[in-house]
Protein backbone atom coordinates (compact mmCIF):
# COMPACT_ATOMS: atom_id res chain seq x y z
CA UNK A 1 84.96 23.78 -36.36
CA UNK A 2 86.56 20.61 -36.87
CA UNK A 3 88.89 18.64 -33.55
CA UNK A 4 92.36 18.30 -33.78
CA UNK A 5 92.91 14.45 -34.08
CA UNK A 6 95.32 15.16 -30.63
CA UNK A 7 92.35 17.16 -28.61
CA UNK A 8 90.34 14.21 -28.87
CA UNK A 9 93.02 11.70 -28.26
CA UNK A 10 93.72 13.38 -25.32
CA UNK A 11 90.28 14.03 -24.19
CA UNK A 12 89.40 9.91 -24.43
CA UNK A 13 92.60 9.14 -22.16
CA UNK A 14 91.81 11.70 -19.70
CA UNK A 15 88.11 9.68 -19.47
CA UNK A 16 89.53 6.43 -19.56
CA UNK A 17 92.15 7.70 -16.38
CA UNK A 18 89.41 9.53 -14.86
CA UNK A 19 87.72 5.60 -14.82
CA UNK A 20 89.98 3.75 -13.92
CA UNK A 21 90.77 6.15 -10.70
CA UNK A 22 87.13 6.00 -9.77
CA UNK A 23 87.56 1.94 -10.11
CA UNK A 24 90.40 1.83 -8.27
CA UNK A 25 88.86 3.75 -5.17
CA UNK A 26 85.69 1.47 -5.43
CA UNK A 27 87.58 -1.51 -5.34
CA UNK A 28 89.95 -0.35 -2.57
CA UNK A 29 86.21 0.58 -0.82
CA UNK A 30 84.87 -2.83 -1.31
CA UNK A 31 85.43 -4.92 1.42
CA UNK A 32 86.40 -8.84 0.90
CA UNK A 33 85.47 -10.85 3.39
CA UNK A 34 87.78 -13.98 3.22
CA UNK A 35 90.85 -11.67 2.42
CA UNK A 36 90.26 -9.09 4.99
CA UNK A 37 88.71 -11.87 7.52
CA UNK A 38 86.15 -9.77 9.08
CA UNK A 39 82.38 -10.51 8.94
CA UNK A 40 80.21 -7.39 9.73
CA UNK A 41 76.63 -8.72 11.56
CA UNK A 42 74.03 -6.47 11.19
CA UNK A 43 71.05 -7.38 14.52
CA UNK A 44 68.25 -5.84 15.89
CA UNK A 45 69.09 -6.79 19.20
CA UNK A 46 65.57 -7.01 20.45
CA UNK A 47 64.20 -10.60 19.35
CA UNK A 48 64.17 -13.40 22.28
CA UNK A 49 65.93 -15.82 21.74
CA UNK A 50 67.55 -15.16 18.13
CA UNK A 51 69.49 -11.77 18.97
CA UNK A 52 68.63 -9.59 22.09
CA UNK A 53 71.55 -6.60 24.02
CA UNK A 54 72.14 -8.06 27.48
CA UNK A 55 72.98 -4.96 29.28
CA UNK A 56 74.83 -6.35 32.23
CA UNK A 57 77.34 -7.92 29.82
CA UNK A 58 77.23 -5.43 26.96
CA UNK A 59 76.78 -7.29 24.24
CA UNK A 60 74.67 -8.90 21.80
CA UNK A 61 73.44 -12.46 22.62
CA UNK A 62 71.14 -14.91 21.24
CA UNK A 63 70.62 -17.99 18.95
CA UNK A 64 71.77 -16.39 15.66
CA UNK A 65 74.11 -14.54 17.65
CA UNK A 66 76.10 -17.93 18.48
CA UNK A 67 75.00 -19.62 15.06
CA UNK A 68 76.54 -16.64 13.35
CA UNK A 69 80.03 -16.49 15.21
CA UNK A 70 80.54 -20.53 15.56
CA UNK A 71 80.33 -19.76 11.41
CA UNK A 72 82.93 -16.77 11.68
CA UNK A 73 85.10 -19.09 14.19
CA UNK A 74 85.05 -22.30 11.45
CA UNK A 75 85.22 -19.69 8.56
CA UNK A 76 88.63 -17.93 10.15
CA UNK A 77 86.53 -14.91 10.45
CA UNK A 78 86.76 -11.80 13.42
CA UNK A 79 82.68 -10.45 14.19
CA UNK A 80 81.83 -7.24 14.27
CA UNK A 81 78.21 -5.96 14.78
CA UNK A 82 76.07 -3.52 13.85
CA UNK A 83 72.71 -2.23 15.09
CA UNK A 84 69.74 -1.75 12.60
CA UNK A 85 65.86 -1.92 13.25
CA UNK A 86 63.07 -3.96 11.43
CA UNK A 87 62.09 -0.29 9.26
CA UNK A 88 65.48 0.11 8.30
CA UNK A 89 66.56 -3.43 7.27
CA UNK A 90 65.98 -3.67 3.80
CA UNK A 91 68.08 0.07 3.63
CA UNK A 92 71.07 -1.28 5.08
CA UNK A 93 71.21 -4.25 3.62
CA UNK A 94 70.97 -2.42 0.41
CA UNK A 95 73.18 0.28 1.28
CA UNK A 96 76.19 -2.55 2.82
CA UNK A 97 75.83 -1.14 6.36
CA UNK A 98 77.00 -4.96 7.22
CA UNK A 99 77.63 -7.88 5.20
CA UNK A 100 74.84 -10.25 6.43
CA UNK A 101 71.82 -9.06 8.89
CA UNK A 102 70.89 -12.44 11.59
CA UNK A 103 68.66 -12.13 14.41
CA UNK A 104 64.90 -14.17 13.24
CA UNK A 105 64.88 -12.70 9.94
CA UNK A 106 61.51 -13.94 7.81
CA UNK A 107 62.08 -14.80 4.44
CA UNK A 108 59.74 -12.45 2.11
CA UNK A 109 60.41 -10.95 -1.22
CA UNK A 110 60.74 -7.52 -0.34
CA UNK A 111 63.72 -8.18 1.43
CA UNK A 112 65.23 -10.73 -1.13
CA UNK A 113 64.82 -7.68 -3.96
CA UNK A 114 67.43 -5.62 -1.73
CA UNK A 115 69.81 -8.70 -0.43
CA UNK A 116 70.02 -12.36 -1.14
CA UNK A 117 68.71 -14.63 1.66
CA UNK A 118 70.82 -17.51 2.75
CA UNK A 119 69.53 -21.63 3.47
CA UNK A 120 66.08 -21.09 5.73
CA UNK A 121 67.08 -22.37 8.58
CA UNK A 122 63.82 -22.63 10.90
CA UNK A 123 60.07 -23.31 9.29
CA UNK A 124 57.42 -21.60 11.65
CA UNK A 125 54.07 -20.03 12.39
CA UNK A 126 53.25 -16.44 13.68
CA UNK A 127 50.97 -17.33 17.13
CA UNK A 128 49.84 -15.29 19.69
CA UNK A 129 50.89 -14.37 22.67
CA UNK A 130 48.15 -14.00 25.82
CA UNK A 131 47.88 -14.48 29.26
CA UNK A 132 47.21 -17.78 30.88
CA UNK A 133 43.64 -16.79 31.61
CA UNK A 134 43.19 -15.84 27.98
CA UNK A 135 44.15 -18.74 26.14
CA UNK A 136 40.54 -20.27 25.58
CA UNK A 137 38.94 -16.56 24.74
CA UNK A 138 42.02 -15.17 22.41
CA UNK A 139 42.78 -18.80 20.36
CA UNK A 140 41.19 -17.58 16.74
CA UNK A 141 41.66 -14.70 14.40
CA UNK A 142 37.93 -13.84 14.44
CA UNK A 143 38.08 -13.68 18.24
CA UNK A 144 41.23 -11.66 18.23
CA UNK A 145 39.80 -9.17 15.32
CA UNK A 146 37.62 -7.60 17.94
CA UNK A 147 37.72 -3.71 19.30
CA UNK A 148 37.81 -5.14 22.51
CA UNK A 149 41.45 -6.17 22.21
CA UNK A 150 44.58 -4.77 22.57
CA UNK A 151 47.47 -5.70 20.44
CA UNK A 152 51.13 -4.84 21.06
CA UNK A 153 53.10 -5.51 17.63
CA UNK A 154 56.81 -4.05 16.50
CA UNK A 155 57.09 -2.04 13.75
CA UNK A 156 58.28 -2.28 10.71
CA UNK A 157 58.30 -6.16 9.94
CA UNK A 158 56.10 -9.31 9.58
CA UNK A 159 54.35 -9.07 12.85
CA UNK A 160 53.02 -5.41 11.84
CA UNK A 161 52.33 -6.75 8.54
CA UNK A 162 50.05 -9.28 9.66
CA UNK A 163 48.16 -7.66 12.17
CA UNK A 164 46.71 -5.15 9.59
CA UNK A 165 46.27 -7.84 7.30
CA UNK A 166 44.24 -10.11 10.06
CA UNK A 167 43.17 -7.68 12.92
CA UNK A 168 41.82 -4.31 11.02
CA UNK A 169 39.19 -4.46 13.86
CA UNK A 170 41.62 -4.54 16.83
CA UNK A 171 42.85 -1.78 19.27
CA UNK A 172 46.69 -1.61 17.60
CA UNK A 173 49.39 -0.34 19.80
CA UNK A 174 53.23 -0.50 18.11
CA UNK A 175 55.94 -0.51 20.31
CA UNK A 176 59.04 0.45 19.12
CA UNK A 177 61.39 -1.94 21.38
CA UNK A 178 60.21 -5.47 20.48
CA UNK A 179 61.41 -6.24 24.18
CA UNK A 180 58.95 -4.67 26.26
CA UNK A 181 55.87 -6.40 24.40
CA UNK A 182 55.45 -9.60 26.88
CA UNK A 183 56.15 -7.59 29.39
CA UNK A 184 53.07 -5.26 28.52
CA UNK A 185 51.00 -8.46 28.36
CA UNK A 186 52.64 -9.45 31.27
CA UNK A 187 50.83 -6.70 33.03
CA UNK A 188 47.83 -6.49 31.17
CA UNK A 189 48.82 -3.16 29.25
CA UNK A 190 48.06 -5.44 26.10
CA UNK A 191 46.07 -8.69 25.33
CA UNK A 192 48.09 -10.24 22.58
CA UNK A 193 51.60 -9.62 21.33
CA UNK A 194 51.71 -11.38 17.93
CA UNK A 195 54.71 -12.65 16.58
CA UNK A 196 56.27 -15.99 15.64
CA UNK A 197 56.03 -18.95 17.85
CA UNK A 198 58.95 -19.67 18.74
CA UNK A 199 59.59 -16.25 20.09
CA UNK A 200 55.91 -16.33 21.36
CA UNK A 201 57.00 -19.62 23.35
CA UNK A 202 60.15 -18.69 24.80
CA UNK A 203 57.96 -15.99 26.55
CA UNK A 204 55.26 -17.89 27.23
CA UNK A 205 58.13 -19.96 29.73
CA UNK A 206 60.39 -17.16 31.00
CA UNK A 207 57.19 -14.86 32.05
CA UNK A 208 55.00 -17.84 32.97
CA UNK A 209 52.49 -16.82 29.69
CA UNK A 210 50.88 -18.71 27.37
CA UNK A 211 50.56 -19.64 23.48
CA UNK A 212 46.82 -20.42 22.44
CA UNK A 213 45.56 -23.61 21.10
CA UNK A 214 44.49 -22.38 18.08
CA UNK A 215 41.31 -23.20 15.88
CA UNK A 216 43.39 -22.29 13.10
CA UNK A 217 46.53 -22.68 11.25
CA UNK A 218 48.17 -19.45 10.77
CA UNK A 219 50.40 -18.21 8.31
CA UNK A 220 53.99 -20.46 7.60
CA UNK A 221 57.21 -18.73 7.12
CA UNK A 222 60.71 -19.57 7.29
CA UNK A 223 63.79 -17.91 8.93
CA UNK A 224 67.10 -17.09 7.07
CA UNK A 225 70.14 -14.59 7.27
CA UNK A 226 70.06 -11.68 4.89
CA UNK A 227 73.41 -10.84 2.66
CA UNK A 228 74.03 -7.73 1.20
CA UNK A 229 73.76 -7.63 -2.58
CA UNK A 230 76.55 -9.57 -4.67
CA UNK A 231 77.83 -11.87 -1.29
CA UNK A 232 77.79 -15.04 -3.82
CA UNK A 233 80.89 -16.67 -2.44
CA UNK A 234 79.44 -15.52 0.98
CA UNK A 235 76.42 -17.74 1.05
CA UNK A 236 78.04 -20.46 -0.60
CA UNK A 237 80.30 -21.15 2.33
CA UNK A 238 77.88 -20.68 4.83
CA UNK A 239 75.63 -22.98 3.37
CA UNK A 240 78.49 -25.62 2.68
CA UNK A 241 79.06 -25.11 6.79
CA UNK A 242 75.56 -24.97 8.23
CA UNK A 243 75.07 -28.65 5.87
CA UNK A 244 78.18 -29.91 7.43
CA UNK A 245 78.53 -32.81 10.19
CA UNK A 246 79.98 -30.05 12.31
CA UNK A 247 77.58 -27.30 11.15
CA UNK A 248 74.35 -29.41 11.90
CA UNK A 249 76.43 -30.68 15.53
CA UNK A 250 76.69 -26.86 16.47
CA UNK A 251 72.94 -25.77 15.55
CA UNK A 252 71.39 -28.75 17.27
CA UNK A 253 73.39 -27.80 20.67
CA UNK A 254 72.40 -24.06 20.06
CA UNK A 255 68.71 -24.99 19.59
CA UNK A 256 69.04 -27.01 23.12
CA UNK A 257 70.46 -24.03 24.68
CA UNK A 258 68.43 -21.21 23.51
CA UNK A 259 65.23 -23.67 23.78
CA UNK A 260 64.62 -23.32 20.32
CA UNK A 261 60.55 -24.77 19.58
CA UNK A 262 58.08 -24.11 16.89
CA UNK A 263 54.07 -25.02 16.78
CA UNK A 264 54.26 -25.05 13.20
CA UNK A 265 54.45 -29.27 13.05
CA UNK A 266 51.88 -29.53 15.66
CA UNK A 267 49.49 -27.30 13.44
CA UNK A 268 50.35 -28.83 10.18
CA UNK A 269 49.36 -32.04 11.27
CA UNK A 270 46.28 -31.71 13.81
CA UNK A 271 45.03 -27.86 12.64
CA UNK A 272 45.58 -26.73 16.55
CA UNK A 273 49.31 -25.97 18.13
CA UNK A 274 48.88 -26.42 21.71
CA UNK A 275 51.15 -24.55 24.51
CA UNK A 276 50.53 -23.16 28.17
């Protein structure tokens, strides 16, 4: 049975209407940064000194934290943010649950497949974290790889990632709140907490702890921010910023107050990053 010429005519329009109302919804969905002015921050909230939730205050503070709204405040931009966890990063970012995720973010490619990374930012070293007493015994992998050991880690990110890569042999606990880690080797619950140095040092100072001279280098990494997919224009002027007279004047200040240090130079030159 052959179409009327007019069926099919009709047909086509009522597809190419049907599109162009599904377009229109998506675009009216899609949210513009510079036009609407907002900037939604996705954070863990649980990473000393890059993004932690100070509960007296009720909100989220941190190194990031201030990098990221100094940005918004040059930018002309209003903050909101968002919670996520390290397992559930690369989903949000995916799925646009905020427009860029801050908070001591480790550049890897898993992550960059789902988002687009901006500048790195920091270079550093994962390190461990021990008790004064424990900084000649737990300074090596080998020594740490031992069933002997207990290991607090977070889940879900780098620091999980490279204790079953390195310590297979080790008594593994994961704690789901990053935060109470130095506290559990604080009180001997754990031996280690690994994690990256500069985290690991700004514990090693606010709960009098230390960060082994090691016999090794361990592996590098760098820090970034993570963008949602297609947040071109997005990276652009944060990078443009952050390279800026002003940009550079505002991290340098943040660095100073969030006592922002990394072995990773130390190591890289002399094989051994020293800190008690």
């Amino acid at each position: 049975m052959r179409k009327k010429p007019w069926l099919l005519a009709g047909l086509v329009l009522t597809g190419v209407a049907a599109w162009m109302i599904w377009n229109q919804q998506t675009d009216a969905k899609a949210h513009d940064i510079f036009e609407d002015h907002k900037l939604v921050v996705g954070t863990t909230g649980d990473y000393k000194p890059f993004t932690y939730w100070n509960e007296e205050r009720n909100r989220y503070q941190g190194f990031d934290i201030d990098v990221i709204q100094a940005f918004a405040k040059a930018a002309n931009l209003d903050v909101t943010f968002v919670k996520t966890t390290w397992p559930t990063l690369s989903e949000d970012t995916k799925s646009g649950k905020f427009d860029i995720a801050v908070g001591g973010i480790t550049k890897k490619v898993e992550r960059e497949v789902v988002g687009d990374f901006t500048s790195s930012y920091f270079s550093f070293q994962k390190a461990p974290l021990v008790k004064k007493e424990d900084v000649k015994r737990l300074n090596s992998l080998a020594a740490i790889n031992d069933p002997s050991v207990k290991i607090g880690v977070n889940p879900g990110g780098t620091n999980e990632a490279f204790v079953k890569k390195h310590f297979p042999k080790a008594d593994v606990t994961v704690f789901e709140n990053n935060l109470d880690i130095p506290k559990a080797v604080q009180s001997g619950q754990v031996d280690v907490m690994v994690t990256d140095d500069i985290e690991a040092l700004h514990y090693a100072t606010e709960l009098d702890l230390a960060v082994p001279k090691l016999t090794e280098a361990w592996e590098p990494a760098e820090m970034a921010y993570l963008m949602k997919p297609g947040q071109k224009q997005l990276g652009d002027v944060f990078r443009v910023w952050i390279e800026s007279a002003e940009g550079q004047e505002q991290v340098q200040k943040l660095k100073k107050k969030w006592n922002i240090v990394s072995t990773r130079e130390t190591v890289g030159a002399k094989g051994a990053g020293a800190h008690e």
